[in-house]
PDB file of N, CA and C in Angstrom:
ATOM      1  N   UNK A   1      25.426  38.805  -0.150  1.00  0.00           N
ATOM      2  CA  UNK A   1      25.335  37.620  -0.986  1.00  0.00           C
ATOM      3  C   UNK A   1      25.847  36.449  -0.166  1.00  0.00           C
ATOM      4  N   UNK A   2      25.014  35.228  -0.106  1.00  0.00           N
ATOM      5  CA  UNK A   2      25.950  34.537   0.359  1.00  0.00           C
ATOM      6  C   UNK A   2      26.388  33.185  -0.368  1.00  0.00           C
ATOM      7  N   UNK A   3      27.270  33.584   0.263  1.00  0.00           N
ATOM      8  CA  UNK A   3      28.704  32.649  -0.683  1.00  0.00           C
ATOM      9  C   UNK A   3      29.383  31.594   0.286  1.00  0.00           C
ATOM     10  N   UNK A   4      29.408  30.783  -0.075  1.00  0.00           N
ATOM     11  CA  UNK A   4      30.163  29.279   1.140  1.00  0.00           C
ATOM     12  C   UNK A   4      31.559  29.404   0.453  1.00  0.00           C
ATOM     13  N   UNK A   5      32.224  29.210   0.993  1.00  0.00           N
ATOM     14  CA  UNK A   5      33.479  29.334   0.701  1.00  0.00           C
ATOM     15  C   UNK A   5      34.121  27.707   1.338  1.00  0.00           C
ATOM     16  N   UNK A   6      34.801  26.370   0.608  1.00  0.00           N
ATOM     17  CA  UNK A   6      35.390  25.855   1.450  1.00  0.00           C
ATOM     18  C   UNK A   6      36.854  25.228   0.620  1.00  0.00           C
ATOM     19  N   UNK A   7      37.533  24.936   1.355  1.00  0.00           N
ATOM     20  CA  UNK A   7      39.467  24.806   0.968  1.00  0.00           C
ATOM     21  C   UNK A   7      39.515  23.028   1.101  1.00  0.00           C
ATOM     22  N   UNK A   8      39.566  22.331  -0.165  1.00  0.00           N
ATOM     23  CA  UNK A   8      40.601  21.231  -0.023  1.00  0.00           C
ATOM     24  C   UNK A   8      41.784  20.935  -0.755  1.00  0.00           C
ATOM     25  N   UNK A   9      42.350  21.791   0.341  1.00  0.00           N
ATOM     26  CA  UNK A   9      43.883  21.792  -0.232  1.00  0.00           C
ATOM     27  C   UNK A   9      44.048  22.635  -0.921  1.00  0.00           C
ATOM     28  N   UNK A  10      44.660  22.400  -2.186  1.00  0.00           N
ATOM     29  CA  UNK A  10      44.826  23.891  -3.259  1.00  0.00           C
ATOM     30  C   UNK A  10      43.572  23.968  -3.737  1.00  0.00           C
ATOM     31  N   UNK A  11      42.021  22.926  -3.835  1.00  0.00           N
ATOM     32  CA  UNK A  11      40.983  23.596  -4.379  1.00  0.00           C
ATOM     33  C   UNK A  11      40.248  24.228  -3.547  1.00  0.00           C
ATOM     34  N   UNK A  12      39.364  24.935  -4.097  1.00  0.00           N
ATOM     35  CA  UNK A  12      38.561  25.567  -3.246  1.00  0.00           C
ATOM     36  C   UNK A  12      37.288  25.712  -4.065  1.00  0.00           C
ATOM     37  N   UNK A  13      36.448  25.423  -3.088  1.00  0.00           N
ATOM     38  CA  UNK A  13      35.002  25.462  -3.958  1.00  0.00           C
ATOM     39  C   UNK A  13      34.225  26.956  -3.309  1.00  0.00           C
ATOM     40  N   UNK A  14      33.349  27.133  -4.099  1.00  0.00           N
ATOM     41  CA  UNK A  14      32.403  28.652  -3.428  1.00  0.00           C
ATOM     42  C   UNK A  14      31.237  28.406  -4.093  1.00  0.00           C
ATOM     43  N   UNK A  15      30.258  28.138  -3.152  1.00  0.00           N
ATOM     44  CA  UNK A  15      28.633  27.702  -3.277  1.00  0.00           C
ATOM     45  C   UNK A  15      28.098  29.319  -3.593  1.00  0.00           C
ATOM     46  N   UNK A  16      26.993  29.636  -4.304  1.00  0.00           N
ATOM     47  CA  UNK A  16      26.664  30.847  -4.310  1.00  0.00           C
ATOM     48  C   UNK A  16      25.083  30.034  -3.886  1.00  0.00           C
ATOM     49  N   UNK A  17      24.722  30.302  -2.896  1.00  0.00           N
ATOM     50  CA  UNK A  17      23.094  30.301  -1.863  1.00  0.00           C
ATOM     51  C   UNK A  17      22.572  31.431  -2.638  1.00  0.00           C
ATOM     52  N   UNK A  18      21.756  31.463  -3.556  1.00  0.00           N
ATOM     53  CA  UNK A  18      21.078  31.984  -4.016  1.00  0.00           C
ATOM     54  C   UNK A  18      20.139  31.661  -5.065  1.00  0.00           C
ATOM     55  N   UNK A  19      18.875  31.722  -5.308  1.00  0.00           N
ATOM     56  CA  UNK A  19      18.182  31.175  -6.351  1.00  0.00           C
ATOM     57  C   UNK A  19      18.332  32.245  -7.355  1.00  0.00           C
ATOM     58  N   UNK A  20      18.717  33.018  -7.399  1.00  0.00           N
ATOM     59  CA  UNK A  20      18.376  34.044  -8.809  1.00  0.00           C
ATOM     60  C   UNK A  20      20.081  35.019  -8.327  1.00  0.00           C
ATOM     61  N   UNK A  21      20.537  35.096  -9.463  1.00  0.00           N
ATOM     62  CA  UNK A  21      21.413  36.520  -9.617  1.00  0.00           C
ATOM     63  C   UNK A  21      21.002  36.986 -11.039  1.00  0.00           C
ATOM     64  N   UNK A  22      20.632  38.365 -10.641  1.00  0.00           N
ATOM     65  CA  UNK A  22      20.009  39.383 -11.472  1.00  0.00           C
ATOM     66  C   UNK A  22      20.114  40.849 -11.379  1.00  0.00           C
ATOM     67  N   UNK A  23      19.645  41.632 -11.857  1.00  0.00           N
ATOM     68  CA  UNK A  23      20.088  43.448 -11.374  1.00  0.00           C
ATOM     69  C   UNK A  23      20.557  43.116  -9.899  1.00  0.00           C
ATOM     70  N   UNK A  24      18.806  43.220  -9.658  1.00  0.00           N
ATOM     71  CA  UNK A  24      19.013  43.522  -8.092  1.00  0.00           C
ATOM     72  C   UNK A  24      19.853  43.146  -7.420  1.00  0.00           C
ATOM     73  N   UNK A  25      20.820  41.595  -7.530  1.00  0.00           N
ATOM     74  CA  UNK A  25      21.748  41.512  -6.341  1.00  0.00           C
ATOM     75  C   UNK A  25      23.079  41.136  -6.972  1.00  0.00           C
ATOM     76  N   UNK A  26      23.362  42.123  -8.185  1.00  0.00           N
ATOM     77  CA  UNK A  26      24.344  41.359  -9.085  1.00  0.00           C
ATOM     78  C   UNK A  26      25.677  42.132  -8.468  1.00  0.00           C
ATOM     79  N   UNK A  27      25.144  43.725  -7.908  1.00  0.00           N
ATOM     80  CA  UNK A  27      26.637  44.476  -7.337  1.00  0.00           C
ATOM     81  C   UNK A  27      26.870  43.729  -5.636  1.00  0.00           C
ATOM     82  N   UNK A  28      26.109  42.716  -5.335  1.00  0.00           N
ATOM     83  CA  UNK A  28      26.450  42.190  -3.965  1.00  0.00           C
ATOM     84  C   UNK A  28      27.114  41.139  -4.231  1.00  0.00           C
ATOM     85  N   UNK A  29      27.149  40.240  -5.616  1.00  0.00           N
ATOM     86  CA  UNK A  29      27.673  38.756  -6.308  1.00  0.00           C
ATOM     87  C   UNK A  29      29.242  39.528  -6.187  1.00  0.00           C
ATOM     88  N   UNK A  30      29.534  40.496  -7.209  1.00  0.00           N
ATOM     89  CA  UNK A  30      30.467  41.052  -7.451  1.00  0.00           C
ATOM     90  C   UNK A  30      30.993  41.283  -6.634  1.00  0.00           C
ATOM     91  N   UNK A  31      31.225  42.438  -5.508  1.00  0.00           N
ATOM     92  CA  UNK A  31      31.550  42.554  -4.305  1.00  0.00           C
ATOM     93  C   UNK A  31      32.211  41.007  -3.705  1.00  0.00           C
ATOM     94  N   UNK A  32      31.531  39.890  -3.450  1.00  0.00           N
ATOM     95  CA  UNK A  32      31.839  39.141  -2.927  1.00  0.00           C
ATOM     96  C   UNK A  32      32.433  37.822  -3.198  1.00  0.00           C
ATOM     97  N   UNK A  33      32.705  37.732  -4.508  1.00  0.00           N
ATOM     98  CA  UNK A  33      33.171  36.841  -5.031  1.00  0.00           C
ATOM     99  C   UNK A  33      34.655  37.469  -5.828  1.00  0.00           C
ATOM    100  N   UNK A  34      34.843  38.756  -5.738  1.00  0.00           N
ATOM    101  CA  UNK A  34      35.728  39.362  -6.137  1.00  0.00           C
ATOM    102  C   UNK A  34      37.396  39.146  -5.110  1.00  0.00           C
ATOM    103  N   UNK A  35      37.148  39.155  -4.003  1.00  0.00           N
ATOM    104  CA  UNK A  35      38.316  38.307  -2.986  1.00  0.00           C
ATOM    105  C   UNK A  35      38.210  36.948  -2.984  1.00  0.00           C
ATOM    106  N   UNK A  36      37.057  35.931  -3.415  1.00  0.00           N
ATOM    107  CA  UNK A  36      37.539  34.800  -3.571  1.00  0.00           C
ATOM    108  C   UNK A  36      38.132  34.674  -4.845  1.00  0.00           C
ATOM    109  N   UNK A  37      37.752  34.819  -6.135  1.00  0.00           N
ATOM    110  CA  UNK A  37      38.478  34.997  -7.371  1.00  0.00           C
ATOM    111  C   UNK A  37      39.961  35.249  -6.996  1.00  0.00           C
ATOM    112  N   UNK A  38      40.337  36.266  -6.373  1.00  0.00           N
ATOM    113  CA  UNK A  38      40.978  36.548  -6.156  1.00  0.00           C
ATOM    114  C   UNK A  38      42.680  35.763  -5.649  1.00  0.00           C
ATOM    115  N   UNK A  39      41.982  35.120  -4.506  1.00  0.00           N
ATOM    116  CA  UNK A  39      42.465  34.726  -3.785  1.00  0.00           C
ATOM    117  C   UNK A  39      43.102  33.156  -4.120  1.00  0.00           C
ATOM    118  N   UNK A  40      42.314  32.823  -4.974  1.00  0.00           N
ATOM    119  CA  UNK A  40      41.754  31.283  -4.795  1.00  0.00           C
ATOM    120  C   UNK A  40      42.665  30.978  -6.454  1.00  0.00           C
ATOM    121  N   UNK A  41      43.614  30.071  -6.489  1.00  0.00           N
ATOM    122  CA  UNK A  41      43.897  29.726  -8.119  1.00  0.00           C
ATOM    123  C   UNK A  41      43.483  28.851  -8.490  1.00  0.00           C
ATOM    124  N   UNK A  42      43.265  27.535  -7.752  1.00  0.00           N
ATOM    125  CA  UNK A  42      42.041  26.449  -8.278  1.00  0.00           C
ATOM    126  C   UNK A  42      40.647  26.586  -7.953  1.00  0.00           C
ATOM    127  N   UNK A  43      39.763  27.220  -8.553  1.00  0.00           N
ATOM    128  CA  UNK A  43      38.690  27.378  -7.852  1.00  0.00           C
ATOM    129  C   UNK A  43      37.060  26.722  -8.442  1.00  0.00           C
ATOM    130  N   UNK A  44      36.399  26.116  -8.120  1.00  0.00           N
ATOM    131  CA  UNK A  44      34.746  25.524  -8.635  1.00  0.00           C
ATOM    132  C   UNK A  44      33.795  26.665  -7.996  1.00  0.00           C
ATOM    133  N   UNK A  45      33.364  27.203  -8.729  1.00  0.00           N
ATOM    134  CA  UNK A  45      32.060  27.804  -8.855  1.00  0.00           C
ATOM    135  C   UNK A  45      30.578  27.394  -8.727  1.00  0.00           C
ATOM    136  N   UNK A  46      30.310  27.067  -7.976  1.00  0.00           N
ATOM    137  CA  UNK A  46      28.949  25.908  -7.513  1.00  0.00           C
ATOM    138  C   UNK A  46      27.906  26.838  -7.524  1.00  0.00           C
ATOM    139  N   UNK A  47      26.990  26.697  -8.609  1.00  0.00           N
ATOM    140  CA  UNK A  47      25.998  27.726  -9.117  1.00  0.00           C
ATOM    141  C   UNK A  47      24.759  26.452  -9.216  1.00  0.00           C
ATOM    142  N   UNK A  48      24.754  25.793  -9.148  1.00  0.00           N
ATOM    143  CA  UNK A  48      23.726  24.620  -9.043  1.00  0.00           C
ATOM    144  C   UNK A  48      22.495  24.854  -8.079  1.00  0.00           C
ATOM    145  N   UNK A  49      22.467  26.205  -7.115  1.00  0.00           N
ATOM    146  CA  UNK A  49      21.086  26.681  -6.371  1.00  0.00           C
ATOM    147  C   UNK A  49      20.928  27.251  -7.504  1.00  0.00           C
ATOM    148  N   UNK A  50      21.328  28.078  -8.732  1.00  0.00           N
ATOM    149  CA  UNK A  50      20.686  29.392  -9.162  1.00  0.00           C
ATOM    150  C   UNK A  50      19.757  28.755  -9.823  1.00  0.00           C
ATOM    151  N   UNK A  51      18.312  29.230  -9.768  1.00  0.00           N
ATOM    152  CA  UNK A  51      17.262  28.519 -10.527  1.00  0.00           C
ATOM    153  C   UNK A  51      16.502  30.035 -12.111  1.00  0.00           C
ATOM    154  N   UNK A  52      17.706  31.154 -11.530  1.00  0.00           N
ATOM    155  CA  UNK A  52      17.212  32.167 -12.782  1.00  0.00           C
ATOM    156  C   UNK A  52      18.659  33.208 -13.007  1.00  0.00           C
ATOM    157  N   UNK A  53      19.019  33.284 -14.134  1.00  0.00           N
ATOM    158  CA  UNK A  53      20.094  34.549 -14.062  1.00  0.00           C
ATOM    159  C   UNK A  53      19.624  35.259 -14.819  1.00  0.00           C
ATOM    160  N   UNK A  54      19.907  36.715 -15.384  1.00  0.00           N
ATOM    161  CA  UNK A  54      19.185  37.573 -15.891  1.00  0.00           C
ATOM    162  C   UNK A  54      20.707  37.913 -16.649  1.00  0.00           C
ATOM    163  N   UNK A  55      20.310  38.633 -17.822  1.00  0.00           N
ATOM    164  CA  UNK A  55      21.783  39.733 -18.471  1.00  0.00           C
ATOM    165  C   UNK A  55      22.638  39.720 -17.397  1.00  0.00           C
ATOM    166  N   UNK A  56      21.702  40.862 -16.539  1.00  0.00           N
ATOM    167  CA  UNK A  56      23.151  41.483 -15.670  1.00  0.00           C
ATOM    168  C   UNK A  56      24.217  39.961 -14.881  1.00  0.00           C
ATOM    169  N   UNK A  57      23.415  39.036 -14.580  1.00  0.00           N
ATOM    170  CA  UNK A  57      24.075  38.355 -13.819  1.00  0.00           C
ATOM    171  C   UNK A  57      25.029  37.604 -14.568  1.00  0.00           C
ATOM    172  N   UNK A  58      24.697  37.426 -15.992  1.00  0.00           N
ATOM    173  CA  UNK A  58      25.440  36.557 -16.897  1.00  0.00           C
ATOM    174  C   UNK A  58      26.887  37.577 -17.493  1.00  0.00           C
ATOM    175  N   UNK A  59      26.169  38.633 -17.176  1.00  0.00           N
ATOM    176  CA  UNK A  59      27.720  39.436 -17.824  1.00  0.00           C
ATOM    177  C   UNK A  59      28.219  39.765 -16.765  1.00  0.00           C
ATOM    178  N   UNK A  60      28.260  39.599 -15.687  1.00  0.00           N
ATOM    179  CA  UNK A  60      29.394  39.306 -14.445  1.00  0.00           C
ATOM    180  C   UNK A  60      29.687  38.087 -14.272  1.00  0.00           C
ATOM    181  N   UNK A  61      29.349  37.281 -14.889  1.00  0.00           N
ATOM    182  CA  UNK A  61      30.392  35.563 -14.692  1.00  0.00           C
ATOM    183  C   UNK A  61      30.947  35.829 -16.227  1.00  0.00           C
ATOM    184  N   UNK A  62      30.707  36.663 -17.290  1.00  0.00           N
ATOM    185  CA  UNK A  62      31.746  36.393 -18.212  1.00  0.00           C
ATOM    186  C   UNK A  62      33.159  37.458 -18.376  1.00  0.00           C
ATOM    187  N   UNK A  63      32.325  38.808 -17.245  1.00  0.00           N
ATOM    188  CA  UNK A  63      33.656  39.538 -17.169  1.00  0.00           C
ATOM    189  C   UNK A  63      34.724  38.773 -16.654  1.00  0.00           C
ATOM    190  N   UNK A  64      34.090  38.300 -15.143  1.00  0.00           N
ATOM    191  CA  UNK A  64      34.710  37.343 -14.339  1.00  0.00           C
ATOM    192  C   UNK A  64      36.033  36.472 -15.130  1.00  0.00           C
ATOM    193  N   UNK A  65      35.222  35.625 -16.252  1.00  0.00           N
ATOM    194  CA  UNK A  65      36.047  34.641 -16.944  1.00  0.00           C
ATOM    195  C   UNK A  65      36.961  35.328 -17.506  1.00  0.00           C
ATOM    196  N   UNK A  66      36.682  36.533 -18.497  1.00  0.00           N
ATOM    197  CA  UNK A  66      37.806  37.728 -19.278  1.00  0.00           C
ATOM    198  C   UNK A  66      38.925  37.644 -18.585  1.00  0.00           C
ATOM    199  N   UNK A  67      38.489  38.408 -17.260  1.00  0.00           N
ATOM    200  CA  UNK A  67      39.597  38.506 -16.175  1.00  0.00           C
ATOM    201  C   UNK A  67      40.825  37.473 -16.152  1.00  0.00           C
ATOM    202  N   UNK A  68      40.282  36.035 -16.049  1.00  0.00           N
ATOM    203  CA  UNK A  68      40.975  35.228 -15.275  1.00  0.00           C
ATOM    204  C   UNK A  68      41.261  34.490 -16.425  1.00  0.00           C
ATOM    205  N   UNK A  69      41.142  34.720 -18.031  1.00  0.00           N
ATOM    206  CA  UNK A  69      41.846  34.641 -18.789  1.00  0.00           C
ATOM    207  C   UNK A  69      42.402  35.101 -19.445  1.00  0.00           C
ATOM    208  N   UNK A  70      42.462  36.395 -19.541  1.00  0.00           N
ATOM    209  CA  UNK A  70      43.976  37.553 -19.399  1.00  0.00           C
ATOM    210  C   UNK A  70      44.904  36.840 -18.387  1.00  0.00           C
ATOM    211  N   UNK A  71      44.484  36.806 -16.881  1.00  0.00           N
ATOM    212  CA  UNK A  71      45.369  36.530 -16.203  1.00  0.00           C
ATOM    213  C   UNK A  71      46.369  35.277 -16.517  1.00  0.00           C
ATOM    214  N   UNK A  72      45.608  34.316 -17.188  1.00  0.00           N
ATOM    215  CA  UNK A  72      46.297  32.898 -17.636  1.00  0.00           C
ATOM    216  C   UNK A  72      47.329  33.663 -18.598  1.00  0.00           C
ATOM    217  N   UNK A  73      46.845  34.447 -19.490  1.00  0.00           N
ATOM    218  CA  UNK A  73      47.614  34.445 -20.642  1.00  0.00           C
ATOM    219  C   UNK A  73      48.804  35.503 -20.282  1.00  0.00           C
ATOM    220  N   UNK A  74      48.407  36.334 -19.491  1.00  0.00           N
ATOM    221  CA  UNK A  74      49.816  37.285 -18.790  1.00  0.00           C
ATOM    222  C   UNK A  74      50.742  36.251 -17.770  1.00  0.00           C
ATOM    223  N   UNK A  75      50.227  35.226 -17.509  1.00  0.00           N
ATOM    224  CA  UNK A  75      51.227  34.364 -16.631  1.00  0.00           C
ATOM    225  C   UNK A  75      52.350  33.776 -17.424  1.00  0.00           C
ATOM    226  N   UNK A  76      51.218  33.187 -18.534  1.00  0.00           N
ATOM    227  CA  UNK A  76      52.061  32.474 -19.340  1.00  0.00           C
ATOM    228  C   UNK A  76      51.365  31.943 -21.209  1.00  0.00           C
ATOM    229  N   UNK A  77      51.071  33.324 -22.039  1.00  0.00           N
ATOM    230  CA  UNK A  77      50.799  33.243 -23.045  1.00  0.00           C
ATOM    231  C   UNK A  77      50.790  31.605 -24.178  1.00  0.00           C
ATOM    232  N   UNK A  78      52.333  31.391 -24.239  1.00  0.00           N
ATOM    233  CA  UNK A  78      52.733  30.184 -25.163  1.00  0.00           C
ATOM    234  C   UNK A  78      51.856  28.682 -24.193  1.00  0.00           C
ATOM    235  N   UNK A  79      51.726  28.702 -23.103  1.00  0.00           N
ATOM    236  CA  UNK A  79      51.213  27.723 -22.899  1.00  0.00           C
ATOM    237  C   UNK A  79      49.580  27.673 -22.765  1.00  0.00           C
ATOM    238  N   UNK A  80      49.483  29.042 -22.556  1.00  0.00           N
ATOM    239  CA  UNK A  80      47.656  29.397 -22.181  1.00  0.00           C
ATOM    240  C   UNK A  80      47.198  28.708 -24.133  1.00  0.00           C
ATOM    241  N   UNK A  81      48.296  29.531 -24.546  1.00  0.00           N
ATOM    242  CA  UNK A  81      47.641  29.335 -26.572  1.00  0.00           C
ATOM    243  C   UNK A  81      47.352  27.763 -26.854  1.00  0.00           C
ATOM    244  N   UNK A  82      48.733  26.709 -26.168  1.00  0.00           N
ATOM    245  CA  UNK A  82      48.681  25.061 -26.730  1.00  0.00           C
ATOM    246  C   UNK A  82      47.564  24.758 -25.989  1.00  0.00           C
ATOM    247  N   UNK A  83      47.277  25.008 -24.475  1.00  0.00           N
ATOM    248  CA  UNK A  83      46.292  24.240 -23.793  1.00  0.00           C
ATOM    249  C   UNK A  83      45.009  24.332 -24.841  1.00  0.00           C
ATOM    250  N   UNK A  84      44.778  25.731 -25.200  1.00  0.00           N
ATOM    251  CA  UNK A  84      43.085  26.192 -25.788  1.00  0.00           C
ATOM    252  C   UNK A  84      43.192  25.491 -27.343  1.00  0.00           C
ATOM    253  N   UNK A  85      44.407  25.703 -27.812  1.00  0.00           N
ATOM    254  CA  UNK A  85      44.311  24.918 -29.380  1.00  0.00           C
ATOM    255  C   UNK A  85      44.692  23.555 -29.465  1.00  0.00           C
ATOM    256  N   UNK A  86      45.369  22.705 -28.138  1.00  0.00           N
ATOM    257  CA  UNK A  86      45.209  21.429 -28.105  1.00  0.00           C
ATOM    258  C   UNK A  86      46.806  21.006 -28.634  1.00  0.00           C
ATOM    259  N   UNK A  87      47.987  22.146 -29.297  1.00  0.00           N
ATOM    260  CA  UNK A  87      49.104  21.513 -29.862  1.00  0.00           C
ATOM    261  C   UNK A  87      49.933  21.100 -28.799  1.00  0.00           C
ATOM    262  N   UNK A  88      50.019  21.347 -27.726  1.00  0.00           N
ATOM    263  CA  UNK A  88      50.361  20.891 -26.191  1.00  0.00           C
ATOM    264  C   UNK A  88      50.249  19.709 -26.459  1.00  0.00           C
ATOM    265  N   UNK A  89      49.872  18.755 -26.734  1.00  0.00           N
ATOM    266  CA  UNK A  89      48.845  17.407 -26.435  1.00  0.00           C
ATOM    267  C   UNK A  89      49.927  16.481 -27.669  1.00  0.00           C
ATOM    268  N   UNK A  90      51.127  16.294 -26.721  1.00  0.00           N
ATOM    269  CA  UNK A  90      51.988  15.177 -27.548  1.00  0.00           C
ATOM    270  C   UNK A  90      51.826  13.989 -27.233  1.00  0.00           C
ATOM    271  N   UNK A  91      51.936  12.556 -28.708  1.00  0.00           N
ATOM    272  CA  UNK A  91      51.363  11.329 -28.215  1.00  0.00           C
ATOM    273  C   UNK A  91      50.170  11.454 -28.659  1.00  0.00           C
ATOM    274  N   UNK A  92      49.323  12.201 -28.717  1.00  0.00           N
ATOM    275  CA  UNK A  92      47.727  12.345 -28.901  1.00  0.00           C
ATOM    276  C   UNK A  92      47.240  12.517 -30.540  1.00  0.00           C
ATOM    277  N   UNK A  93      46.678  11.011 -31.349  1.00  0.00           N
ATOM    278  CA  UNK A  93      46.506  11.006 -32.225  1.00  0.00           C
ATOM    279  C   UNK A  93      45.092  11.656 -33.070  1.00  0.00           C
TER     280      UNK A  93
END
């Protein structure tokens, strides 16, 4: 799969070069975006080549998301909850 990978600073962006993720190349997406996920805590997902995704490809960017919002909420639950319901947001009428 190929994947651009580039670092500014703490962000990091990852281009996915591909017009279609679908069956066929969805265990090569996985594979390879699985150490940048990984790796990366600010990260943009630049999917703007894909011109088709199929099931399979769409339920590996939402496991993906599952993942990495468990992970928010095992870091830090009480604040993962205000950010998503907005009670965080003091001053804000």
């Amino acid at each position: 799969m190929d994947i651009a990978v580039e670092n500014f600073g703490a962000l990091t962006i990852a281009t996915l070069h591909r017009d279609e993720l679908d069956a066929s190349n969805v265990q090569d997406f996985k594979r390879d975006i699985a150490p940048v996920l990984a790796e990366n805590r600010h990260l943009i997902l630049d999917l703007s080549h894909l011109r088709f995704v199929d099931s399979s490809g769409l339920g590996a960017m939402l496991s993906y998301l599952r993942q990495l919002i468990a992970l928010v909420d095992a870091i830090s639950p009480v604040s993962r909850r205000e950010e998503v319901t907005g009670n965080g947001l003091r001053g804000v009428a």
